[in-house]
Protein backbone atom coordinates (compact mmCIF):
# COMPACT_ATOMS: atom_id res chain seq x y z
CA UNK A 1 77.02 170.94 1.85
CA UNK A 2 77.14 172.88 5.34
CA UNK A 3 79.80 175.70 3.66
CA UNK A 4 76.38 177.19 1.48
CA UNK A 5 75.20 177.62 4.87
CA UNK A 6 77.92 179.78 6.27
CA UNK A 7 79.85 181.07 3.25
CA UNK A 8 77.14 183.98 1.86
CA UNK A 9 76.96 185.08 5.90
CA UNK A 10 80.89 185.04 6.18
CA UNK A 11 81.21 186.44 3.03
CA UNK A 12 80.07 190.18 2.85
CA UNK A 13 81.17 192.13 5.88
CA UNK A 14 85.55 191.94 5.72
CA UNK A 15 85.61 189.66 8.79
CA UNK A 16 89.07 188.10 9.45
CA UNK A 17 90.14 185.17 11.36
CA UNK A 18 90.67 187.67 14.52
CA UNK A 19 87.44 188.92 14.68
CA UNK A 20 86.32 185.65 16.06
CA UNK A 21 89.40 183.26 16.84
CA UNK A 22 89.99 181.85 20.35
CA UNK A 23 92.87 183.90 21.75
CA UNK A 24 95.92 182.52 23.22
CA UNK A 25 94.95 182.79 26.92
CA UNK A 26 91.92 180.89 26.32
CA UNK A 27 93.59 177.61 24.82
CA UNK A 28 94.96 174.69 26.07
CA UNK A 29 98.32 174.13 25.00
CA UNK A 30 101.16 171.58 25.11
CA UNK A 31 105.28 171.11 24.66
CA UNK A 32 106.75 168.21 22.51
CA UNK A 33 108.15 167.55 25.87
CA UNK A 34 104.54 167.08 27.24
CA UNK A 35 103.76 163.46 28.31
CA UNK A 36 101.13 161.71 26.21
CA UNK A 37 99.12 160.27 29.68
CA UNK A 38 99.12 164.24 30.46
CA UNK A 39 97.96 165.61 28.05
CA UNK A 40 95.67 162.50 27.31
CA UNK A 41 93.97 163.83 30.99
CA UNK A 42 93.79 167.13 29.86
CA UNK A 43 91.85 166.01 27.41
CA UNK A 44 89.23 164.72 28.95
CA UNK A 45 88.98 167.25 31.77
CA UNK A 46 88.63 170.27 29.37
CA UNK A 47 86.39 168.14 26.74
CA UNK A 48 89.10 169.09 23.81
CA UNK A 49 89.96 167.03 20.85
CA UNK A 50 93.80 168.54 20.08
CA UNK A 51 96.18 170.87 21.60
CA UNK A 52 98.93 173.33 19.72
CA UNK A 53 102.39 172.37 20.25
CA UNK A 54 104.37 175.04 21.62
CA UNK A 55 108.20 175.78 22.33
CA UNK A 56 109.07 178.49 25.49
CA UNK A 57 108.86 181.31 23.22
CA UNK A 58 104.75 179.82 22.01
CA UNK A 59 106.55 179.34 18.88
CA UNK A 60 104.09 176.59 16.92
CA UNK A 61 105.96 173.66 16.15
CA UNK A 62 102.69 170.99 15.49
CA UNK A 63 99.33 169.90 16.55
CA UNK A 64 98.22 166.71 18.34
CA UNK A 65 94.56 165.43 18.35
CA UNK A 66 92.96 162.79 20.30
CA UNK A 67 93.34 160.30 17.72
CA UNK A 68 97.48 160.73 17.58
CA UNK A 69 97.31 160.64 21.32
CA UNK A 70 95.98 157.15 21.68
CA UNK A 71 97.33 155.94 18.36
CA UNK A 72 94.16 155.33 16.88
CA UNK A 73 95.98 153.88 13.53
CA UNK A 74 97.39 150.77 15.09
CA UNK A 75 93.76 149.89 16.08
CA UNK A 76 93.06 149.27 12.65
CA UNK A 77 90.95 145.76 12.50
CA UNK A 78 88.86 146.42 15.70
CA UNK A 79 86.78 149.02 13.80
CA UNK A 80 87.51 151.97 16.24
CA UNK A 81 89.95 153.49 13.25
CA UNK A 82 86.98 153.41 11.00
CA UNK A 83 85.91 156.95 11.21
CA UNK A 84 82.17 156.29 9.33
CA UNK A 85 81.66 152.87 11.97
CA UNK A 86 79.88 154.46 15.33
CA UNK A 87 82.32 155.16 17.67
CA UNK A 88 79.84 153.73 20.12
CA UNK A 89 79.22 149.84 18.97
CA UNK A 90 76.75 147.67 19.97
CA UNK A 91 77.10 145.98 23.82
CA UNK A 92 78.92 143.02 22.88
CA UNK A 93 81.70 144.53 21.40
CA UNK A 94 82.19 147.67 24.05
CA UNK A 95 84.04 145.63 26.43
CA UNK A 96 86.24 145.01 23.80
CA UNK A 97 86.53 148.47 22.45
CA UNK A 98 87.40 149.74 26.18
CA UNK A 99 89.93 147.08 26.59
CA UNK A 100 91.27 147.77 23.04
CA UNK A 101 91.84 151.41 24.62
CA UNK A 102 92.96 150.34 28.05
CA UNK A 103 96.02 148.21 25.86
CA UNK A 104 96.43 151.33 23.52
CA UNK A 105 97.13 153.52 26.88
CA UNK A 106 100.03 150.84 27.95
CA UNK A 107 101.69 152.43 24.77
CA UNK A 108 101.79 155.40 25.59
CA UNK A 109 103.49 155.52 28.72
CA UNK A 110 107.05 156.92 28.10
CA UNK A 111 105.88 159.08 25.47
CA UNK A 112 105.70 162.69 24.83
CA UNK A 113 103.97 164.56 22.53
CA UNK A 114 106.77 165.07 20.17
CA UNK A 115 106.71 161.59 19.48
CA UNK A 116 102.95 161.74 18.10
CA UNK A 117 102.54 165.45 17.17
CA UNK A 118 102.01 166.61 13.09
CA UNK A 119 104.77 169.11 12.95
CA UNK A 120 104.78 171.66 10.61
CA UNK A 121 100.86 172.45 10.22
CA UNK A 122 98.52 174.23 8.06
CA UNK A 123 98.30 177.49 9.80
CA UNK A 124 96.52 181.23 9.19
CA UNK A 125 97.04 184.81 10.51
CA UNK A 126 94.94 187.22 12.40
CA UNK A 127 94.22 188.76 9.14
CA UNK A 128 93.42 185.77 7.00
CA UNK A 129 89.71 186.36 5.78
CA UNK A 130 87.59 184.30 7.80
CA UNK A 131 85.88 183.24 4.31
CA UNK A 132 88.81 181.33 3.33
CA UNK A 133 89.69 180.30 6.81
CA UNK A 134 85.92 178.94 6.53
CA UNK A 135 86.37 177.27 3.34
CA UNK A 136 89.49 175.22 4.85
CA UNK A 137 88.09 173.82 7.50
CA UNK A 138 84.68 173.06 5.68
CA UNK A 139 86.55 171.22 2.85
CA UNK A 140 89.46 169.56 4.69
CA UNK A 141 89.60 167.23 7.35
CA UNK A 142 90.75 169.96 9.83
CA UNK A 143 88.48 170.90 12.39
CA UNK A 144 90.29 173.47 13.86
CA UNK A 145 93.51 175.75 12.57
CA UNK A 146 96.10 177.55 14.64
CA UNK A 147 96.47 180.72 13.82
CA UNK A 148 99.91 182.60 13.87
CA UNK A 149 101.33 186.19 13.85
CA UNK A 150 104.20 186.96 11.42
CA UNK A 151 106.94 185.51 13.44
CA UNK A 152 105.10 181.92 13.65
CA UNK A 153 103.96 182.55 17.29
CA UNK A 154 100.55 180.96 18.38
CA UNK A 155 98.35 184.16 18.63
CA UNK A 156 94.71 181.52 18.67
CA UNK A 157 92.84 179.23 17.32
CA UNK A 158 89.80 178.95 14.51
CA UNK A 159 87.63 175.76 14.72
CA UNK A 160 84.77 174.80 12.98
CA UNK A 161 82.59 175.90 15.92
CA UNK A 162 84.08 179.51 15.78
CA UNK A 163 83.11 179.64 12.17
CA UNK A 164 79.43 178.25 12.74
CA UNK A 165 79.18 180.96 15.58
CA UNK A 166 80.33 183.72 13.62
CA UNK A 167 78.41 183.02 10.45
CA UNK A 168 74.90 183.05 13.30
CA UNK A 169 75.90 186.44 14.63
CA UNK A 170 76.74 187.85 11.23
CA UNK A 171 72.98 186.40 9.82
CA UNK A 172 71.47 187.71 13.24
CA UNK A 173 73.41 191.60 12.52
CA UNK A 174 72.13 191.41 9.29
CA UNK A 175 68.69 190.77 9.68
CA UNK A 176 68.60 193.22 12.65
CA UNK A 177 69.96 196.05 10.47
C-alpha cells in the first residue's frame, strides 16, 4: 500500500498539517451561492478537482468536487460513474460520453453550489499531526482535507499531493543529515 511509503518518513520529525498545507490565499474557493457553470469553469481553468465552501466570514460550511458538480451519480448506466472503468473509453463510445456530459451540463444551469455541496466535512487543524492527516487521506476516499482553526474558519488545505511532497523532502533532510 502507498501509506508504507510515506508513513515511516512522516512519522519521526513532529510535522503537523501546517508545516506543509496550502494556505488560504493560495486556494480556490467557492459560496453555496456560487453557480455550478462557475465554478464548473473554474475548474477547468485552474486544473482543480473540488473547492471549499465558504460563508463571508471563510467560515467552512462543505466541499464540492468535480464529480458533485456535474452530477456524476445520475450517469450511472453509461459507465462514466464507474470509478475502476477508464474514464477515457474506447472511440466509439466517446461521442457518447461527451454528449452524456454536454446533457449533464443542461442540469446544472440554475444551480448553485449549495445545492450539490457535502456540508459538514471531515476537517483537521493546523496542528493535527501530519501522520494522521496522512493516514486519512491514504485510507479514505478523500483526496484532499480542509483544514480549520479553532473557530471553524478555512485556514488551508492538505491533499494527497501535499503529503507525497512532504514525506520526499522529509526522506531527502534525512538522508542529507
Amino acid at each position: 500500500p502507498p501509506s508504507s511509503l510515506i508513513a515511516p518518513a512522516l512519522a519521526n520529525g513532529g510535522y503537523t498539517v501546517g508545516d506543509f498545507m496550502t494556505k488560504r490565499e493560495d486556494l480556490h474557493v467557492v459560496k453555496t451561492s456560487t453557480p455550478v457553470d462557475e465554478a464548473l469553469e473554474m475548474l477547468v481553468q485552474n486544473r482543480i478537482s473540488g473547492f471549499p465552501v465558504i460563508d463571508d466570514d471563510w467560515e467552512l460550511v462543505g466541499v464540492v468536487s468535480d464529480y458533485d458538480l456535474l452530477a456524476l451519480d445520475s450517469m450511472a448506466g453509461c459507465g462514466l460513474a464507474d470509478t475502476n472503468s477508464n474514464m477515457f473509453p474506447e472511440v466509439d463510445s466517446t461521442w457518447k460520453t461527451f454528449r452524456e456530459i454536454q446533457r449533464l451540463l443542461s442540469k446544472t444551469s440554475g444551480k448553485v453550489i449549495g445545492d450539490v455541496m457535502t456540508p459538514s466535512p471531515l476537517v483537521v487543524r493546523e496542528t493535527t499531526n501530519l501522520d494522521a492527516a496522512a493516514r486519512l487521506l491514504l485510507e479514505t476516499k478523500y483526496h484532499r482535507l480542509p483544514v480549520v482553526d479553532s473557530a471553524g474558519k478555512l485556514v488551508g488545505m492538505i491533499t494527497r499531493g501535499n503529503v507525497v511532497r512532504a514525506a520526499l523532502e522529509i526522506k531527502k533532510k534525512a538522508e542529507g543529515a
